[in-house]
Protein backbone atom coordinates (compact mmCIF):
# COMPACT_ATOMS: atom_id res chain seq x y z
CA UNK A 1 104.33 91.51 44.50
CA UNK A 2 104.70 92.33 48.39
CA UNK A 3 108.02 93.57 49.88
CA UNK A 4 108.24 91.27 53.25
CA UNK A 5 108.95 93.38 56.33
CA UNK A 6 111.49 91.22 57.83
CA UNK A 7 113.93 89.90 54.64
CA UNK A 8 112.90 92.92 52.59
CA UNK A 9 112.34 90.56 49.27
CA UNK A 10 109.75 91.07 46.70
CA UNK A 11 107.61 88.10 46.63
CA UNK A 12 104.67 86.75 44.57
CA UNK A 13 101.11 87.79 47.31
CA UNK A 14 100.60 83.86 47.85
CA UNK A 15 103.82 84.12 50.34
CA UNK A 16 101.24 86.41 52.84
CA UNK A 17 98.37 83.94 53.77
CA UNK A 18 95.64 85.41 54.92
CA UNK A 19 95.52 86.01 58.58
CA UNK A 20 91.43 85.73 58.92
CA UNK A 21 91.43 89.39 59.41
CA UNK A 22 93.56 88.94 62.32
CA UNK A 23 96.86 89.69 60.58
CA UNK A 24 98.37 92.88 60.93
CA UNK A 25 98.64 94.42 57.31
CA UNK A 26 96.21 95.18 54.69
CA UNK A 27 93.49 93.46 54.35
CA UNK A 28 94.11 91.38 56.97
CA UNK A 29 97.45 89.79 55.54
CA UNK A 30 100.45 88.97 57.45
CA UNK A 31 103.49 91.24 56.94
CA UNK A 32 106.24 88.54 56.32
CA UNK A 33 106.25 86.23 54.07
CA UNK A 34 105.77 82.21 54.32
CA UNK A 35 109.43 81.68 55.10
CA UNK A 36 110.33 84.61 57.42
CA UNK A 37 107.50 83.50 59.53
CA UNK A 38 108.22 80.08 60.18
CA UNK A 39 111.70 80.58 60.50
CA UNK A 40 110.83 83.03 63.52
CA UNK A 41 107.71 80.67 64.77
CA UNK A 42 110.21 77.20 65.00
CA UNK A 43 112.87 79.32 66.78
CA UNK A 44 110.41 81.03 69.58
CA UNK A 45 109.01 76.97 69.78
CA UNK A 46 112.14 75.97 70.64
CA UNK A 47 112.95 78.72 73.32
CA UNK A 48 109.47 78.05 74.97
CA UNK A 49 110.03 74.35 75.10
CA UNK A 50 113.40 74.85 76.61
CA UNK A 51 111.32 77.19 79.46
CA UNK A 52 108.94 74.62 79.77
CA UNK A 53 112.11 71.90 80.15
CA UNK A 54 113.55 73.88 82.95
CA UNK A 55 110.12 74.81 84.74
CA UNK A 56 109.68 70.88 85.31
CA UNK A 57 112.87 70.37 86.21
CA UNK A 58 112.80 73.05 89.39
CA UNK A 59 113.81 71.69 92.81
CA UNK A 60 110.64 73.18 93.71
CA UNK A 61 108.26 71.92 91.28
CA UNK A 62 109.22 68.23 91.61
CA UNK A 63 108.94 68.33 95.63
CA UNK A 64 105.55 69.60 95.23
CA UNK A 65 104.02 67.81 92.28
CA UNK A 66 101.95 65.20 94.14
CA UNK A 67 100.37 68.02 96.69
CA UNK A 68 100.00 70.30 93.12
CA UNK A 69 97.85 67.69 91.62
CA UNK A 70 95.92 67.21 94.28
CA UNK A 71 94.71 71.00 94.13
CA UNK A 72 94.38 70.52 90.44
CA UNK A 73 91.91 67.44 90.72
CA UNK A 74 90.00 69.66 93.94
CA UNK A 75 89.80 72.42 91.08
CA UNK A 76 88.40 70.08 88.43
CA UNK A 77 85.85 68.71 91.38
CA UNK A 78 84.72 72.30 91.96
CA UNK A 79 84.38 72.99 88.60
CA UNK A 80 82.56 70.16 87.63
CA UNK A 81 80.31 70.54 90.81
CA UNK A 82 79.32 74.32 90.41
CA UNK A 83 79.26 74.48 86.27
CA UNK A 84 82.25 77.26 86.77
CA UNK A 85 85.49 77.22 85.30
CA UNK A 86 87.76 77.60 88.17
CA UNK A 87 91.15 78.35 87.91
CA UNK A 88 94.39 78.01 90.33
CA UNK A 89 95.57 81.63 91.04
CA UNK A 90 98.67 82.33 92.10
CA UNK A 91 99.00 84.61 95.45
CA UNK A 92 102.04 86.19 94.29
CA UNK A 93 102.29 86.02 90.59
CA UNK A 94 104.81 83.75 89.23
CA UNK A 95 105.73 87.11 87.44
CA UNK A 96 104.43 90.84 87.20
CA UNK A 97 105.24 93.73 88.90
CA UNK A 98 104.77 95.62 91.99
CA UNK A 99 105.52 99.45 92.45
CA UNK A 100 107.87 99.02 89.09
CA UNK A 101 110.39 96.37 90.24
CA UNK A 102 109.85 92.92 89.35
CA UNK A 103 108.68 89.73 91.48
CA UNK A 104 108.57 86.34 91.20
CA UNK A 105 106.20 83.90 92.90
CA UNK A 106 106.44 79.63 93.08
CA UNK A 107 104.19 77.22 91.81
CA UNK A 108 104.12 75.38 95.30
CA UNK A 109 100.98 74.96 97.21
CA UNK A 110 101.56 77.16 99.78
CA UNK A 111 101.17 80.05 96.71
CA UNK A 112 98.17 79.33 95.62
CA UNK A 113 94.18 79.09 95.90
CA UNK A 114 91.25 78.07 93.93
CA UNK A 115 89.20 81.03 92.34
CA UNK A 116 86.61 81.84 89.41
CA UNK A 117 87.83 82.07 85.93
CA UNK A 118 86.41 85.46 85.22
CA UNK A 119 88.08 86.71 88.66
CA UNK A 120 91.49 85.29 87.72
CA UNK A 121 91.41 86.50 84.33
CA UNK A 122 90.44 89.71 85.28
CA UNK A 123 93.77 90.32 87.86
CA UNK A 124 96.33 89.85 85.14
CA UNK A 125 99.77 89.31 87.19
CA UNK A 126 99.07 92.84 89.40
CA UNK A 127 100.43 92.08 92.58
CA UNK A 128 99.88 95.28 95.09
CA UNK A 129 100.34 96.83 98.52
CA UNK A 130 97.39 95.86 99.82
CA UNK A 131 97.98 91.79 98.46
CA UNK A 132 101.88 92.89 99.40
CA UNK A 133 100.32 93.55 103.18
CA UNK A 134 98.17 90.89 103.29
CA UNK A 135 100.63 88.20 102.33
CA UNK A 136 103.00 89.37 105.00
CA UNK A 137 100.64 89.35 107.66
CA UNK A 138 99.40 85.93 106.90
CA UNK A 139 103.42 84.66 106.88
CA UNK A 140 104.05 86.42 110.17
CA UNK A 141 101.00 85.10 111.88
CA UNK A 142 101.71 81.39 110.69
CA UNK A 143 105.63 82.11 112.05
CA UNK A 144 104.58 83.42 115.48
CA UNK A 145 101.93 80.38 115.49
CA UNK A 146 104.60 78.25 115.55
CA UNK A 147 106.81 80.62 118.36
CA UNK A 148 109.48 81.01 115.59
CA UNK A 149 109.27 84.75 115.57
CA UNK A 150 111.58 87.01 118.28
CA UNK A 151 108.20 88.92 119.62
């Protein structure tokens, strides 16, 4: 008999599958038992399907889905042509940090560019001063392009 974690209940060791050596008890079991776990599983499914509900729905997602999967077929092209996975990246994360306070970039196409796997993987959602710098400069240049700045 194991005592779950979560409901506290003795039950029989067939309640805690084993985990492939990836669980995170003894012997590479999971902690709580059968129920516990999908009780907790179905309810974080639900909350992550109701995120991925609302991210389609955005204003800003549905004016830009045509131009979005246009970048996404270029990306499958490039990957195809070079034999690299290629990923989009987002120029400013859609969310991470920066100097401890929170940001928030958009999935539009004016927010992103094509980049290697391993590169993109390797950034996490760090978003910096220098990237903070850059990103400014490149929005003030396109402004005063236009004459839409006061200088």
């Amino acid at each position: 008999m194991i005592v779950c974690n979560r409901c506290k209940h003795d039950k029989p060791d067939i309640e805690y599958l084993e985990a492939n050596g990836k669980g995170r008890g003894p012997e590479g079991r999971f902690l709580w038992c059968r129920n516990c776990r999908n009780t907790v599983l179905s309810r974080m499914n639900a909350v992550k399907q109701r995120r991925r509900k609302n991210q389609e729905e955005a204003p800003m997602a549905r004016l830009y889905r045509s131009e979005m999967l246009k970048i996404e077929k270029a990306r499958r092209a490039i990957s195809d042509l070079t034999g690299v996975q290629h990923h989009i990246e987002h120029i400013v994360p859609l969310s991470g940090e920066r100097a401890k306070r929170p940001i928030c970039g958009l999935h539009v196409p004016w927010n992103v560019s094509l980049c290697s796997a391993a590169l993109n993987l390797s950034k996490g959602a760090k978003f910096s001063e220098k990237d903070a710098a850059r990103v400014e400069a490149d929005q003030m240049a396109w402004l005063k392009a236009r004459g839409l700045t006061a200088n």
